[in-house]
C-alpha atoms as a PDB file:
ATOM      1  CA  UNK A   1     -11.202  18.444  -6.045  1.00  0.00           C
ATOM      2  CA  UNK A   2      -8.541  16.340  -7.727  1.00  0.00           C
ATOM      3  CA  UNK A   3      -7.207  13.022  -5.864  1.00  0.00           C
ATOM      4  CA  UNK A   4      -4.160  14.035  -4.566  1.00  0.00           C
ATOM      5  CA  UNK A   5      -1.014  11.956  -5.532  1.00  0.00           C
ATOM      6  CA  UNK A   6      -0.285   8.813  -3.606  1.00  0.00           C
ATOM      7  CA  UNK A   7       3.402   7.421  -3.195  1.00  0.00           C
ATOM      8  CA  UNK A   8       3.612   3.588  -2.477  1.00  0.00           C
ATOM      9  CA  UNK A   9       7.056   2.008  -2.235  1.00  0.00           C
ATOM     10  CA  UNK A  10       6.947  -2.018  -1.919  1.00  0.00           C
ATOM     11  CA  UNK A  11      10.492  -2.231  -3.464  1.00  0.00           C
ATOM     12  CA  UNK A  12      13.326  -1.817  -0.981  1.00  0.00           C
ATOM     13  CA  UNK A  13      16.574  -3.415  -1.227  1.00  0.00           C
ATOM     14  CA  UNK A  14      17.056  -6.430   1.434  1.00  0.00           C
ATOM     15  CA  UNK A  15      13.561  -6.710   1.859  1.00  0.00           C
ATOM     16  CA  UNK A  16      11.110  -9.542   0.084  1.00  0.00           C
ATOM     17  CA  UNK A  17       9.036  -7.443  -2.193  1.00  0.00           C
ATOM     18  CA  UNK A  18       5.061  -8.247  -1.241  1.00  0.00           C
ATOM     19  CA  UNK A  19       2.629  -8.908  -3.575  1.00  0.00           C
ATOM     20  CA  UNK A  20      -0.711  -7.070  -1.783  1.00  0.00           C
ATOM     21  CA  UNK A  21       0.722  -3.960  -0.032  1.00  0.00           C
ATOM     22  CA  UNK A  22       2.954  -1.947   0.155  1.00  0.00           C
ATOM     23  CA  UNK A  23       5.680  -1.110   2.787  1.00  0.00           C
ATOM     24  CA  UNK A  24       5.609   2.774   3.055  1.00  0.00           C
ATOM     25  CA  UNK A  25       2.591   5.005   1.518  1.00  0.00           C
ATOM     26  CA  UNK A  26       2.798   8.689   1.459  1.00  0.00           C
ATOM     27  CA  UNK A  27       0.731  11.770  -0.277  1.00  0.00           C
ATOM     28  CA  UNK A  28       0.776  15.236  -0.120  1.00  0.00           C
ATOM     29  CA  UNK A  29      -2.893  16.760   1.612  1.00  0.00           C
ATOM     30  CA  UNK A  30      -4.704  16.149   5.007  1.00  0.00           C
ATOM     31  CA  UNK A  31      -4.834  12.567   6.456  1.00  0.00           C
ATOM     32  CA  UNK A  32      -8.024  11.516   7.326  1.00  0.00           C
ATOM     33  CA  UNK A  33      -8.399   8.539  10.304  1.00  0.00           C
ATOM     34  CA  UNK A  34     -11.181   6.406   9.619  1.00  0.00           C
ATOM     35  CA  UNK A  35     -12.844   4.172  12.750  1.00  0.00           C
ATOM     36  CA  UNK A  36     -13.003   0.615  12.383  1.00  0.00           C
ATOM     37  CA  UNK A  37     -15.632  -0.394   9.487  1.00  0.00           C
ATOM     38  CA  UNK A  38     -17.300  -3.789  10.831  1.00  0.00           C
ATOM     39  CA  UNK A  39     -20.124  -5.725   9.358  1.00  0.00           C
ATOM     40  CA  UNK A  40     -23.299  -3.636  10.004  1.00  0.00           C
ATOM     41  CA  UNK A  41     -26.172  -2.753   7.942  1.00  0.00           C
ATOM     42  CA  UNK A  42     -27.620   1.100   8.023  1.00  0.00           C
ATOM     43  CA  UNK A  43     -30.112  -0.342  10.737  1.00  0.00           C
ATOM     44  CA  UNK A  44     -27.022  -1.143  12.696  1.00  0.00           C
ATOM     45  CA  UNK A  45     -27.883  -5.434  12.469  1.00  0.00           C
ATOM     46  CA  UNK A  46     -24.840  -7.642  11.661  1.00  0.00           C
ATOM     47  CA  UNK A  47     -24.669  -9.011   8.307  1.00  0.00           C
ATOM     48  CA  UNK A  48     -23.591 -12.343   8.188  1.00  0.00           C
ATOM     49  CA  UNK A  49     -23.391 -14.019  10.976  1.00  0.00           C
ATOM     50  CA  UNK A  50     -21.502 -17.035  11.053  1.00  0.00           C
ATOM     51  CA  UNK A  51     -20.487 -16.129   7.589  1.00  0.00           C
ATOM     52  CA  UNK A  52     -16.740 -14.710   7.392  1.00  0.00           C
ATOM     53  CA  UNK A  53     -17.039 -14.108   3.479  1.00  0.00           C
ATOM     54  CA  UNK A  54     -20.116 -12.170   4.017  1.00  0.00           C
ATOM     55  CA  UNK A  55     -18.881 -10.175   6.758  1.00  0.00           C
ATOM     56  CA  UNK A  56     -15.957  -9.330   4.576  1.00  0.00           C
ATOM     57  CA  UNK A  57     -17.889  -8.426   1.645  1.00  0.00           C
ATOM     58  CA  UNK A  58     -20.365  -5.976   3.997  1.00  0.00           C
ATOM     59  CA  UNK A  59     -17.385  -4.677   5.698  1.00  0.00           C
ATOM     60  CA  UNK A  60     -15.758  -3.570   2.259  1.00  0.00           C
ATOM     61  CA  UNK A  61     -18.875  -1.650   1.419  1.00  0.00           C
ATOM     62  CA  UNK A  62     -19.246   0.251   4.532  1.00  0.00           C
ATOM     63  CA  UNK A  63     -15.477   1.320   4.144  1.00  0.00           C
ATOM     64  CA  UNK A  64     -16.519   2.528   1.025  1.00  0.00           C
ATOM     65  CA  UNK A  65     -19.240   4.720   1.995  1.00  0.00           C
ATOM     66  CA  UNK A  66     -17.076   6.208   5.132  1.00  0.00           C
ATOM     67  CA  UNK A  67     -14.424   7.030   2.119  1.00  0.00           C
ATOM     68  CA  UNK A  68     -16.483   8.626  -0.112  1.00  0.00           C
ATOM     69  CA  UNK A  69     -18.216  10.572   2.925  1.00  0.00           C
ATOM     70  CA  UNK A  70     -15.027  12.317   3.820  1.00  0.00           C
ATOM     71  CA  UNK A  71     -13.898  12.699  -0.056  1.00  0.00           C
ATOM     72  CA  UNK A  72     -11.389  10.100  -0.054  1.00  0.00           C
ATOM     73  CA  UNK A  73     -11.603   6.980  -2.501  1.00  0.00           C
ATOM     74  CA  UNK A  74      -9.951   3.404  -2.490  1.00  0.00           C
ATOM     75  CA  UNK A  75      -6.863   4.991  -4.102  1.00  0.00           C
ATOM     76  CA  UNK A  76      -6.004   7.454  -1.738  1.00  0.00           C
ATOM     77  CA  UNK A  77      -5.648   4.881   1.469  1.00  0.00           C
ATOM     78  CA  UNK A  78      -2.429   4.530   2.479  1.00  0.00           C
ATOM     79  CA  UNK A  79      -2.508   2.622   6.042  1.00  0.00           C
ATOM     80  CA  UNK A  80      -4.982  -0.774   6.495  1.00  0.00           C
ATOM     81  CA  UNK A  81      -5.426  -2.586   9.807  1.00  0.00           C
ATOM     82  CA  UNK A  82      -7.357  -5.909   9.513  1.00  0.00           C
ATOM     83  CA  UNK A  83      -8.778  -6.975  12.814  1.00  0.00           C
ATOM     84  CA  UNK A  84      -9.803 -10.814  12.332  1.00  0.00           C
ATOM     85  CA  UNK A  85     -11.276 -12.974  15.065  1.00  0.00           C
ATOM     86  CA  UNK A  86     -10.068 -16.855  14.392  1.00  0.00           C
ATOM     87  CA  UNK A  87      -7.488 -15.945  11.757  1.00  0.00           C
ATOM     88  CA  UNK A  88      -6.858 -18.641   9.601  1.00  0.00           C
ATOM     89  CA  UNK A  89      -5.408 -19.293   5.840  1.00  0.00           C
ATOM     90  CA  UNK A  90      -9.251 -19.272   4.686  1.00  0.00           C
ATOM     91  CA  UNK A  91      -9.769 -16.113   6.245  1.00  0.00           C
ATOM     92  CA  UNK A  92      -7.291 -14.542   4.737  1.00  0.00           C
ATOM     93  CA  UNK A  93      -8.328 -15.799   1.141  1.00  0.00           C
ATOM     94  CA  UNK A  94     -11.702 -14.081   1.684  1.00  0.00           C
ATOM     95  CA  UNK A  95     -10.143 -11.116   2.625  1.00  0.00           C
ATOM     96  CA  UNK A  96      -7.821 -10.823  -0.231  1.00  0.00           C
ATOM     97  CA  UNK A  97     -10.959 -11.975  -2.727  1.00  0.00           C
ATOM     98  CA  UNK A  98     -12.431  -9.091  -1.466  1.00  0.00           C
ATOM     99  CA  UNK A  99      -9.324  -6.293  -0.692  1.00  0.00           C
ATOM    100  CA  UNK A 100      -8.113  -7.147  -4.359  1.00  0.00           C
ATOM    101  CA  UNK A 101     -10.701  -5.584  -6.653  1.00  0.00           C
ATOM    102  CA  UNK A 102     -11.582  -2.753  -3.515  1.00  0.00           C
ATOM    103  CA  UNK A 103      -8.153  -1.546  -4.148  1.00  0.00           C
ATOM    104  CA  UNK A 104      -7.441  -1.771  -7.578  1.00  0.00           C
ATOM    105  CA  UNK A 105      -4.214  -1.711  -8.039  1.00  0.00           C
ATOM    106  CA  UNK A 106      -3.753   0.754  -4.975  1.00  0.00           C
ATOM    107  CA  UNK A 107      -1.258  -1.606  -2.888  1.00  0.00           C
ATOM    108  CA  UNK A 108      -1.910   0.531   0.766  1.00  0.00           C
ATOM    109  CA  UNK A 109       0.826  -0.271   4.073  1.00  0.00           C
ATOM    110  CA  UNK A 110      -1.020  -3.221   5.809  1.00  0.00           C
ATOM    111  CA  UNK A 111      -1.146  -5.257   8.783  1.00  0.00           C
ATOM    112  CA  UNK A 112      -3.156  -8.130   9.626  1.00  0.00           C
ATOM    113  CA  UNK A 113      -4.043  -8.821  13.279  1.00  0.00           C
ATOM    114  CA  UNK A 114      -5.628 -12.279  14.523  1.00  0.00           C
ATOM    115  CA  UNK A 115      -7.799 -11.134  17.791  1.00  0.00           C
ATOM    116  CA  UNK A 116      -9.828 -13.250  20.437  1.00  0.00           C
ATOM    117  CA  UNK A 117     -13.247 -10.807  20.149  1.00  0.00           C
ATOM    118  CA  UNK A 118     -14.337  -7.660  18.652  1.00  0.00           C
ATOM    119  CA  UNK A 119     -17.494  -5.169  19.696  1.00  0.00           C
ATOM    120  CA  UNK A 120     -19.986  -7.969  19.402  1.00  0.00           C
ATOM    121  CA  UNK A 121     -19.572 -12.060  20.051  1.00  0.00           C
ATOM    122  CA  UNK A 122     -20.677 -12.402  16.623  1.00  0.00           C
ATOM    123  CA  UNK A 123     -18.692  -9.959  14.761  1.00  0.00           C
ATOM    124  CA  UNK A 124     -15.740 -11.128  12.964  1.00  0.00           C
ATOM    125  CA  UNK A 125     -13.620  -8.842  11.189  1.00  0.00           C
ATOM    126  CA  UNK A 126     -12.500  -4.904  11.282  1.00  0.00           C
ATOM    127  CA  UNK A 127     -10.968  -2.733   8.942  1.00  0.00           C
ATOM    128  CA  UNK A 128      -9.264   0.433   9.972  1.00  0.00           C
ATOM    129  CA  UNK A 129      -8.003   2.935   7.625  1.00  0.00           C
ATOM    130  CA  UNK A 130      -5.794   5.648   7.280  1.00  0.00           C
ATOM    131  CA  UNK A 131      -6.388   8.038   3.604  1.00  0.00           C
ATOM    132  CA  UNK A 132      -5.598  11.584   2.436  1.00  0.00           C
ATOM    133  CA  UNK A 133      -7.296  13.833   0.248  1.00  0.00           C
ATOM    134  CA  UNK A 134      -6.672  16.707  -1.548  1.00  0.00           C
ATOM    135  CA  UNK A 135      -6.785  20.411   0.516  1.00  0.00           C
END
């Protein structure tokens, strides 16, 4: 199965052009939903506690195992929602060490969202995703 083609439009007259995402993503094929991708290990313990960069990094590799598991890849996400407890200029930085190379290029819609608390005390970051693949 072939990735299907992905439209991303960060260009749009009267509106600052951003460097990291893109404003509208569409693609022919079925949309696949993905639930939140947090910070746990296949025994289900949280990696990195304490550590945001860690967190990130574990996070990242879980959303790519969901991705591949429904036959999508990095280049076929079009929507991101980052859930980030404490959000601060530092945070984002690790996120966006991290988001860069995962997306190669790819430049999905995005929103960032500073929250209070997530699932667990200790947990400090989500990533939701919306991709397509190919019927």
């Amino acid at each position: 199965m072939s990735e299907p083609t992905v439209q991303l439009i960060d260009t749009i007259p009267g509106l600052f052009t951003p460097p990291t995402y893109s404003y509208i993503a569409s693609a022919p094929g079925e949309l696949v939903f993905f639930a939140g991708q947090v910070a746990l290990d296949a025994e289900g313990k949280l990696v990195g506690v304490g550590d945001f960069a860690a967190q990130v990094k574990q996070t990242f590799a879980n959303l790519r195992l969901a991705l591949a598991a429904a036959g999508c890849t990095p280049a076929t996400v079009l929507k991101t929602n980052y859930y980030v407890v404490g959000l601060t200029r530092e945070r984002l930085v690790a996120i966006r060490t991290e988001r860069t190379p995962f997306f190669a290029g790819n430049k999905p819609a995005s929103t960032l969202i500073g929250v209070q608390m997530l699932f667990d005390p200790d947990a400090l970051i989500e990533i939701e995703v919306v991709a397509v693949r190919a019927r």
